[in-house]
N, C-alpha and C. Protein backbone atom coordinates (compact mmCIF):
# COMPACT_ATOMS: atom_id res chain seq x y z
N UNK A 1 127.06 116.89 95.96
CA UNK A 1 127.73 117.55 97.07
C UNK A 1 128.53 118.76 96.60
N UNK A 2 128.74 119.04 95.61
CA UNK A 2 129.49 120.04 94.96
C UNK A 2 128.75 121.13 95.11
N UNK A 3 127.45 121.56 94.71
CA UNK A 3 126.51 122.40 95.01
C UNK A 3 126.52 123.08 96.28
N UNK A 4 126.58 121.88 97.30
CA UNK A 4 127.07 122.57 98.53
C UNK A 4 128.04 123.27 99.04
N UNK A 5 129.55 122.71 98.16
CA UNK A 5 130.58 123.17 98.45
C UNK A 5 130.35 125.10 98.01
N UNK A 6 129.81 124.64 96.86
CA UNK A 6 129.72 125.83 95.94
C UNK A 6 128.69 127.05 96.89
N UNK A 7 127.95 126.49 98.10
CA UNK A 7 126.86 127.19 98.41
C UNK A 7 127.75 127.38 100.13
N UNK A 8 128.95 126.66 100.75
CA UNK A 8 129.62 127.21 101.30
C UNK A 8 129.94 126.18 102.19
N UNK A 9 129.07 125.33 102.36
CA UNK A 9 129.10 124.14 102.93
C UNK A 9 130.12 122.89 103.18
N UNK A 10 131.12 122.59 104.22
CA UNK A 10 132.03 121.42 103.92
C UNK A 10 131.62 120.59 105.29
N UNK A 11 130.89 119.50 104.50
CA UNK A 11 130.08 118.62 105.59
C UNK A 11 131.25 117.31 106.35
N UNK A 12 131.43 116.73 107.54
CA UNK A 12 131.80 115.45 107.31
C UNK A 12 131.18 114.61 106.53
N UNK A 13 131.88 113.19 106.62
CA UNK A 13 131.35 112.22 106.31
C UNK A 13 129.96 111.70 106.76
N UNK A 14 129.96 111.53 108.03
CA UNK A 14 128.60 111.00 108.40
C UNK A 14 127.42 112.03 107.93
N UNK A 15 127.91 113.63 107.82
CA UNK A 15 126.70 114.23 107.92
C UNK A 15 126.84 114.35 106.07
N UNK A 16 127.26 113.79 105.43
CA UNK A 16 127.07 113.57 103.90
C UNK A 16 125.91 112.92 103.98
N UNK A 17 126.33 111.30 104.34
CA UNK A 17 125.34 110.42 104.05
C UNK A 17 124.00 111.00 105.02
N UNK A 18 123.99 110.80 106.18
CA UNK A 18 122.70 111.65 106.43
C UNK A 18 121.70 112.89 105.73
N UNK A 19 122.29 113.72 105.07
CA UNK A 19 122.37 114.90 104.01
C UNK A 19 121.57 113.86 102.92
N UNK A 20 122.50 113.01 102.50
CA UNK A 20 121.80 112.57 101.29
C UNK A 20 120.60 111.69 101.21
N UNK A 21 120.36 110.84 102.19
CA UNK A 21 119.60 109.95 102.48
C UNK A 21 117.77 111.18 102.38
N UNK A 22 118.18 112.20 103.24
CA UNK A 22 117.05 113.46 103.18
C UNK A 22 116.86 113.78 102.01
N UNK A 23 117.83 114.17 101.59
CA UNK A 23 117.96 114.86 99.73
C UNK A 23 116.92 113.78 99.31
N UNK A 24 117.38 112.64 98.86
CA UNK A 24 116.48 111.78 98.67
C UNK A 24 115.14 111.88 98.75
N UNK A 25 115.00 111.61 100.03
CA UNK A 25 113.25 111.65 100.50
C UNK A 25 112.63 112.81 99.85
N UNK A 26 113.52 114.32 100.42
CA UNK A 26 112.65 115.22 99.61
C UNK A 26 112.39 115.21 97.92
N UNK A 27 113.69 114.73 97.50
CA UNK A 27 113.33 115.23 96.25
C UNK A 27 112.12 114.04 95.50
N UNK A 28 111.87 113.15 96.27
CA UNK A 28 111.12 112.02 95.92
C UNK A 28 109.85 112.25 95.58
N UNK A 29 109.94 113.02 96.86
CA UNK A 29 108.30 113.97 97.48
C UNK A 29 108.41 115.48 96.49
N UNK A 30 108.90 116.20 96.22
CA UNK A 30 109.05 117.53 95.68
C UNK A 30 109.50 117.33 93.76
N UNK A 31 110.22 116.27 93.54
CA UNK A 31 110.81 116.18 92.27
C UNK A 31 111.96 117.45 92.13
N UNK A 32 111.76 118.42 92.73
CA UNK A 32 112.59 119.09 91.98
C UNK A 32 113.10 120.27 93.93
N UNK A 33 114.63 120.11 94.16
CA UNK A 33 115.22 120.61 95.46
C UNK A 33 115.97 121.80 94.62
N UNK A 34 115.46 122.83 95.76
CA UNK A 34 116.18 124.23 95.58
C UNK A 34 117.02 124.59 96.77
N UNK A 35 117.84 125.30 96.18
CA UNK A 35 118.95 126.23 97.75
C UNK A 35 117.99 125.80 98.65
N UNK A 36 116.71 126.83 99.21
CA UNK A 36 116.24 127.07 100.17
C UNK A 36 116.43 124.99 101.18
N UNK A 37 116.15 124.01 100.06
CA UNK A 37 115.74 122.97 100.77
C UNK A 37 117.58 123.09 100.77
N UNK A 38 117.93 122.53 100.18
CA UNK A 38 119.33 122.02 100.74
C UNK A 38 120.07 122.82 102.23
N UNK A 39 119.56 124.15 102.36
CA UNK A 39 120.37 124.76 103.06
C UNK A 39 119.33 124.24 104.24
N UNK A 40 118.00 123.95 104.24
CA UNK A 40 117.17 123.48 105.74
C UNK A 40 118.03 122.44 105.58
N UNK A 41 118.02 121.37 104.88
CA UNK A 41 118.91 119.86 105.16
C UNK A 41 120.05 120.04 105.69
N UNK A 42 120.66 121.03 105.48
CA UNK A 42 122.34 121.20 106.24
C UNK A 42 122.13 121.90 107.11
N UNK A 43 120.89 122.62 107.41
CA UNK A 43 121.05 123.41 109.01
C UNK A 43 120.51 122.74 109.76
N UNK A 44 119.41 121.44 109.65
CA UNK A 44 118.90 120.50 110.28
C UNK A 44 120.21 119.43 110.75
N UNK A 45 120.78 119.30 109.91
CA UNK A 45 121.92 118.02 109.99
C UNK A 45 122.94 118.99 111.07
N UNK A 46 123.41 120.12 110.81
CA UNK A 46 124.83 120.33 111.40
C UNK A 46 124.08 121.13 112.87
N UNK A 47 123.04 121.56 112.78
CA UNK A 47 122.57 122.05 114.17
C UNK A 47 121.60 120.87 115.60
N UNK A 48 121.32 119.94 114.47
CA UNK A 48 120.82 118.71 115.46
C UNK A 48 120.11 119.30 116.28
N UNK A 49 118.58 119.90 116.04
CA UNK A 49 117.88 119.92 116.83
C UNK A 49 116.95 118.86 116.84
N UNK A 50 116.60 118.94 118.20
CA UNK A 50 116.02 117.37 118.77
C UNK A 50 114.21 117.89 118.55
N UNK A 51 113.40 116.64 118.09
CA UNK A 51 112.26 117.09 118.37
C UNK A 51 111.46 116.95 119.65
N UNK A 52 110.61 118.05 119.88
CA UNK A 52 109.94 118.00 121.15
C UNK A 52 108.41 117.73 120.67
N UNK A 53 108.00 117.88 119.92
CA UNK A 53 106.74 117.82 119.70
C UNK A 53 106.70 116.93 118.28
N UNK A 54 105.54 115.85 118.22
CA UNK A 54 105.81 114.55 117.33
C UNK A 54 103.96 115.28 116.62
N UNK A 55 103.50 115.69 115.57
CA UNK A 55 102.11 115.35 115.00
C UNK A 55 101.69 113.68 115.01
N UNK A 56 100.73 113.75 115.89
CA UNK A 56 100.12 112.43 116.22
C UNK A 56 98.44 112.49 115.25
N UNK A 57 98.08 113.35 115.22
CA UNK A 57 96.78 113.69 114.26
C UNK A 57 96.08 115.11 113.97
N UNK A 58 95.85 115.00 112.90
CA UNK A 58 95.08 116.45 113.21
C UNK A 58 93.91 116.42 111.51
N UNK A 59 92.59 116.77 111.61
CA UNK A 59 91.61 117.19 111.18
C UNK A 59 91.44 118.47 110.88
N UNK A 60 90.99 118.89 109.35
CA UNK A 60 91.06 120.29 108.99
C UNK A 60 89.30 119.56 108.16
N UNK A 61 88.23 121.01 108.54
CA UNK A 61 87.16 121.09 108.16
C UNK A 61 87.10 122.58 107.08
N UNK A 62 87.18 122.15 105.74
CA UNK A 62 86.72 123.55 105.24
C UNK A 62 85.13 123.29 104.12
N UNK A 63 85.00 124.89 104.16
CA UNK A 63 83.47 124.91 103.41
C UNK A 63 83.49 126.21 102.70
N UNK A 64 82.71 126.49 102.27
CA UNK A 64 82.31 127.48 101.39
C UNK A 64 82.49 128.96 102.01
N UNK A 65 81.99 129.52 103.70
CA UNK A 65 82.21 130.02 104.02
C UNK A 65 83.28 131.16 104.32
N UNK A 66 84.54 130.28 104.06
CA UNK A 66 85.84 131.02 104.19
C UNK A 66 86.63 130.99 105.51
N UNK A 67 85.83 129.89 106.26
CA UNK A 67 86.19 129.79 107.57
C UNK A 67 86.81 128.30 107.81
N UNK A 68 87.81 127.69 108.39
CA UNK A 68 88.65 126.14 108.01
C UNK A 68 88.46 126.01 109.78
N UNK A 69 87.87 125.04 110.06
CA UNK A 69 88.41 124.29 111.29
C UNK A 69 89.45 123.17 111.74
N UNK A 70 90.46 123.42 112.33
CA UNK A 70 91.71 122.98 112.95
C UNK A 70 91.84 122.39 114.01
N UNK A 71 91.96 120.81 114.42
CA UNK A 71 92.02 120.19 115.49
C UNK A 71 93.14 119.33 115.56
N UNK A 72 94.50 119.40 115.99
CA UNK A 72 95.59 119.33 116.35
C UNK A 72 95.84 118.26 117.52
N UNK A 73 96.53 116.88 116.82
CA UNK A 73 97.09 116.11 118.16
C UNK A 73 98.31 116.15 118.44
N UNK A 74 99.17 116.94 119.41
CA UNK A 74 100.55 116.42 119.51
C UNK A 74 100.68 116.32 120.76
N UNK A 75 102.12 114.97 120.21
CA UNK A 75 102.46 114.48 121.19
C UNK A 75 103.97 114.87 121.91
N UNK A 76 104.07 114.96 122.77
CA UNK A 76 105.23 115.41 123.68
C UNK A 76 106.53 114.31 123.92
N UNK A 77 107.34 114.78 122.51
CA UNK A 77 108.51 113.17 122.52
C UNK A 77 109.46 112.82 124.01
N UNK A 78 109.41 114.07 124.92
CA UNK A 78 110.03 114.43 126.45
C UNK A 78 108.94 113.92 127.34
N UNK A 79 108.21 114.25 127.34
CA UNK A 79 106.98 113.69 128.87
C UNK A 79 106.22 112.50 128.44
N UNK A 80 105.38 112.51 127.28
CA UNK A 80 105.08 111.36 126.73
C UNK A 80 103.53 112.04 126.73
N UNK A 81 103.06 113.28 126.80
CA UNK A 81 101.92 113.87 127.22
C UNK A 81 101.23 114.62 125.68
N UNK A 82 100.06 114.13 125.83
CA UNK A 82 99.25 114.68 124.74
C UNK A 82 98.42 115.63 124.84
N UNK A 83 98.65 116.49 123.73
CA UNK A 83 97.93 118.02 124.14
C UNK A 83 97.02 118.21 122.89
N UNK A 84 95.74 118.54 123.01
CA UNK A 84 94.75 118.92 121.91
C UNK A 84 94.49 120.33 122.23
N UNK A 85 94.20 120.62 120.53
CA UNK A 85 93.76 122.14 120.56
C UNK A 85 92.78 122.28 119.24
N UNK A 86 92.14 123.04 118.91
CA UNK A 86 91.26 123.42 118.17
C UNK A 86 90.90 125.03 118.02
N UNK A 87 91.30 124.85 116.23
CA UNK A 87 91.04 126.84 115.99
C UNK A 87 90.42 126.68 114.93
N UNK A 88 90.08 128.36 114.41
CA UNK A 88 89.42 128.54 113.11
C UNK A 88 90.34 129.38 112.82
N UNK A 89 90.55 129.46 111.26
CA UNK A 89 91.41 130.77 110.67
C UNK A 89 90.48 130.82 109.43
N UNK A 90 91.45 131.72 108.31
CA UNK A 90 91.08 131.84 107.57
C UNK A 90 91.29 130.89 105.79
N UNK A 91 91.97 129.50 106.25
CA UNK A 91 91.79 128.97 105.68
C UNK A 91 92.16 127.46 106.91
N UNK A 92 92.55 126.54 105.83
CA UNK A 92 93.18 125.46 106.68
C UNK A 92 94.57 125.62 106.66
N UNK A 93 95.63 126.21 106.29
CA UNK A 93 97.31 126.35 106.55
C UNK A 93 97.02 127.45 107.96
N UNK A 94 96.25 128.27 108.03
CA UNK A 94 96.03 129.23 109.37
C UNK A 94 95.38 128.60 110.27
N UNK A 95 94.08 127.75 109.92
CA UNK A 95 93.82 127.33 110.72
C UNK A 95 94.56 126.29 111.75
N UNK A 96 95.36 125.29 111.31
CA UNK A 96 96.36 124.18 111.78
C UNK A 96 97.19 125.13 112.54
N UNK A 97 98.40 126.35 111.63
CA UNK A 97 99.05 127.10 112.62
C UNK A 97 98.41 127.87 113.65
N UNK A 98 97.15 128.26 114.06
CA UNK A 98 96.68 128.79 115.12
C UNK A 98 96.56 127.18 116.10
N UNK A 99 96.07 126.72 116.00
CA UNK A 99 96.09 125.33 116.74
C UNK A 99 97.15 124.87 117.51
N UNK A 100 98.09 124.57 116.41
CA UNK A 100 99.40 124.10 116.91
C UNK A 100 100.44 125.32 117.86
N UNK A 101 99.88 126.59 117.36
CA UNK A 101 100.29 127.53 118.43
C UNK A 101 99.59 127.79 119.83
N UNK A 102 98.53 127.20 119.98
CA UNK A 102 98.01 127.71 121.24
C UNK A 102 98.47 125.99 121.86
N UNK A 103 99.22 125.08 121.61
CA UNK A 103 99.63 124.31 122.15
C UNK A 103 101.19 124.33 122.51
N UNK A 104 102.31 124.85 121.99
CA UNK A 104 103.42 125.10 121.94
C UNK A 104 103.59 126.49 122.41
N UNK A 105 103.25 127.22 121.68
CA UNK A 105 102.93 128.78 122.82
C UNK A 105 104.12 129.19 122.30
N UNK A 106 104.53 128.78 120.86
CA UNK A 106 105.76 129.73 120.02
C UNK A 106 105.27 129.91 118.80
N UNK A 107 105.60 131.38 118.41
CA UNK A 107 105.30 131.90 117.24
C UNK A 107 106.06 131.35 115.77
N UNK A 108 105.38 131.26 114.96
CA UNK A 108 106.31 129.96 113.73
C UNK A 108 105.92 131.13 112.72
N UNK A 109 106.90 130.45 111.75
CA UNK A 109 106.53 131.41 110.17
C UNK A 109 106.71 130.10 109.40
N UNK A 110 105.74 130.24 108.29
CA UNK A 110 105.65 129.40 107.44
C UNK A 110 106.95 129.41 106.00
N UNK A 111 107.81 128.97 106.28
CA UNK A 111 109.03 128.69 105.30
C UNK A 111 108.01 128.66 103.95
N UNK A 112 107.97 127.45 103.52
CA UNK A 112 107.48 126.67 102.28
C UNK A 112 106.38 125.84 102.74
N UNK A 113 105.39 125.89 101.33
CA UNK A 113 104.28 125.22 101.37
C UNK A 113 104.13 124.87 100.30
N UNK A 114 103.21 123.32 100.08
CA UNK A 114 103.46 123.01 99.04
C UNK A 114 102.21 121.50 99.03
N UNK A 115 101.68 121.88 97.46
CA UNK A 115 100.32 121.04 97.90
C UNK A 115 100.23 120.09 96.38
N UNK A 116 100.08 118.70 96.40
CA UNK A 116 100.72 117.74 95.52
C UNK A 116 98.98 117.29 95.35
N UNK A 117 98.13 116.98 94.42
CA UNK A 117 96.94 116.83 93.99
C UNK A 117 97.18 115.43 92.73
N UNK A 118 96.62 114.24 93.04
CA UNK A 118 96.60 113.38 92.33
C UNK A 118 94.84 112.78 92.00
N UNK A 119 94.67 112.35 91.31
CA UNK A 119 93.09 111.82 90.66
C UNK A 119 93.31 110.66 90.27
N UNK A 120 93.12 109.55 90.39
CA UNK A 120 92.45 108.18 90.11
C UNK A 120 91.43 107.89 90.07
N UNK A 121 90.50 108.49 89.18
CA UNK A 121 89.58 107.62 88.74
C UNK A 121 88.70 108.91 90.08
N UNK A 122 88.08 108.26 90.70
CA UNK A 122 86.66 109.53 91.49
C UNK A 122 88.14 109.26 92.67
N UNK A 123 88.75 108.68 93.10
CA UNK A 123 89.96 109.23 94.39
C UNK A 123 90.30 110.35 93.94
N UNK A 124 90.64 111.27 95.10
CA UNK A 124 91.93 111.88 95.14
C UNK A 124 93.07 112.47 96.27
N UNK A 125 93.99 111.78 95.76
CA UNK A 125 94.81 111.92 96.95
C UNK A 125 95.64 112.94 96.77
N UNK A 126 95.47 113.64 98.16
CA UNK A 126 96.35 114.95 98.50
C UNK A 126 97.65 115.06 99.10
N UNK A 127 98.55 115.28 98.87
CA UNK A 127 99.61 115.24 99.75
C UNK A 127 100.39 117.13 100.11
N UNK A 128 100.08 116.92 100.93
CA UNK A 128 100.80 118.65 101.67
C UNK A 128 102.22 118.31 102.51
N UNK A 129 102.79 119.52 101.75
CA UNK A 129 104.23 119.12 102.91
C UNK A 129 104.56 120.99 103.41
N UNK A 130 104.68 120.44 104.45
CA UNK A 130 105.14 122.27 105.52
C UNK A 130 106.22 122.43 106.05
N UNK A 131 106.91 123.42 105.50
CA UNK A 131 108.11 123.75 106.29
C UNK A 131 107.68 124.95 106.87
N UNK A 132 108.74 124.88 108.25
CA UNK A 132 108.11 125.96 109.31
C UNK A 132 109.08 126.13 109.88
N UNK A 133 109.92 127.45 110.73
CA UNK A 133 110.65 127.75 111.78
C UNK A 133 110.45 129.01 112.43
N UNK A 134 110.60 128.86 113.84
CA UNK A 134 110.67 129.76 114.97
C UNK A 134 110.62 131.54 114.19
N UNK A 135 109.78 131.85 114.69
CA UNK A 135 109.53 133.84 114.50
C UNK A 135 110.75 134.31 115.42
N UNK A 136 111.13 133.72 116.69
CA UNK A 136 111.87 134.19 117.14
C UNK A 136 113.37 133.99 117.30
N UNK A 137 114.45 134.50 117.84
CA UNK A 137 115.70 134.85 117.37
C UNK A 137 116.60 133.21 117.61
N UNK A 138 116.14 132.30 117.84
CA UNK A 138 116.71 130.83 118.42
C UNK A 138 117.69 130.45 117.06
N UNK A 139 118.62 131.54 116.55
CA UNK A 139 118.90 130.69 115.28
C UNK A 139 120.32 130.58 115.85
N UNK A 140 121.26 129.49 114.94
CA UNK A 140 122.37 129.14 115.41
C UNK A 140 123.64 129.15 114.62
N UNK A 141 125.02 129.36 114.68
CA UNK A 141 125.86 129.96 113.86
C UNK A 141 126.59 129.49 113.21
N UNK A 142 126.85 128.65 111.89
CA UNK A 142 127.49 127.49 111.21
C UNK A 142 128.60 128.13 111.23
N UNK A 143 129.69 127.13 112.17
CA UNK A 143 131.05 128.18 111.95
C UNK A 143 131.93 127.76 111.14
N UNK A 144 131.51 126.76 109.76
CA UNK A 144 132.28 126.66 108.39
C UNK A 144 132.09 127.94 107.71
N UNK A 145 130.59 128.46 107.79
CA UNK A 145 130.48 129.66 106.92
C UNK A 145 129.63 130.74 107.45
N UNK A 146 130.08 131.31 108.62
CA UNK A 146 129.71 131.96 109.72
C UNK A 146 128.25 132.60 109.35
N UNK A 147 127.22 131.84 108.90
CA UNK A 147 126.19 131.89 108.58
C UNK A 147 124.93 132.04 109.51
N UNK A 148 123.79 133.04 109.68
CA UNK A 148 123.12 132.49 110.87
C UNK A 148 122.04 131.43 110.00
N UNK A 149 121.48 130.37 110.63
CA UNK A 149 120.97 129.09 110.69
C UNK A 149 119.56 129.42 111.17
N UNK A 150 118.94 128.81 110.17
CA UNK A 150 117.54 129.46 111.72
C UNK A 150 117.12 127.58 111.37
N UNK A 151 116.80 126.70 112.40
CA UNK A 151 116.49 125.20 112.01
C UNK A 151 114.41 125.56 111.33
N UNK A 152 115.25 124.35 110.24
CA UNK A 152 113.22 124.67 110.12
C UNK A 152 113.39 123.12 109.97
N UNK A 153 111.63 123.18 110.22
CA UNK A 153 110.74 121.58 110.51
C UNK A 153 110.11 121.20 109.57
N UNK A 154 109.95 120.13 109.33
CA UNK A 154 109.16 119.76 108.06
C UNK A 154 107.98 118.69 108.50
């Protein structure tokens, strides 16, 4: 927590332990947390945005071509309503964000990306993790360290 102090941050109590419990997970998943993550963990925690949209499934087809197909399930955590979409880009990280944009109908920028490759034997398991937030101006103003906030998603 010192890091934070040092980075400008003076959290309560509850939003410590919440803070850390994340720290955790990511660094579990990442091994190794930089500024950029700690400061999403404290703009996620002190801005409490609620989610509206839950990833329920989604399928990525790539081939040799240079062309990735993207088929996107989400679900609507407010109505309870499921929306499919399907794109092509130019890989599969474009392809998924064209998808998931013609369902939400907001422009995203890709924060951090990050792609974890394991082999057992003929398995191999992939693990991808995406951080993402709003292109547009929705950011919000930490008034410990009059900072603008932009929330990103993981």
């Amino acid at each position: 927590m010192k890091h934070l102090e040092e980075l400008g941050y003076h959290l309560k109590e509850n939003e410590i332990d919440s803070v850390f419990w994340k720290f955790k997970a990511v660094a579990d998943k990442k091994k190794r947390v930089n500024d950029v993550d700690l400061r999403a963990l404290v703009s996620n925690e002190v801005t409490q945005v609620e989610s509206i949209w839950k990833l329920s499934d989604i399928q990525v087809t790539c081939g040799t071509l240079g062309l990735s197909t993207a088929t996107v399930r989400l679900t609507n955590t407010i109505d309870g309503g499921i929306h499919v979409a399907c794109s092509v880009g130019s890989g599969s990280i474009d392809s998924v964000f064209k998808a998931v944009n013609l369902i939400i109908k907001e422009a995203i920028k890709l924060v951090q990306y990050t792609l974890t490759t394991m082999i057992e034997g003929v398995d191999v398991i992939i693990t991808t993790n995406v951080s993402i937030c709003r292109m547009n101006n929705h950011a919000c103003t930490h008034s410990l360290v009059e900072e603008s906030i932009q929330p990103i998603f993981r």
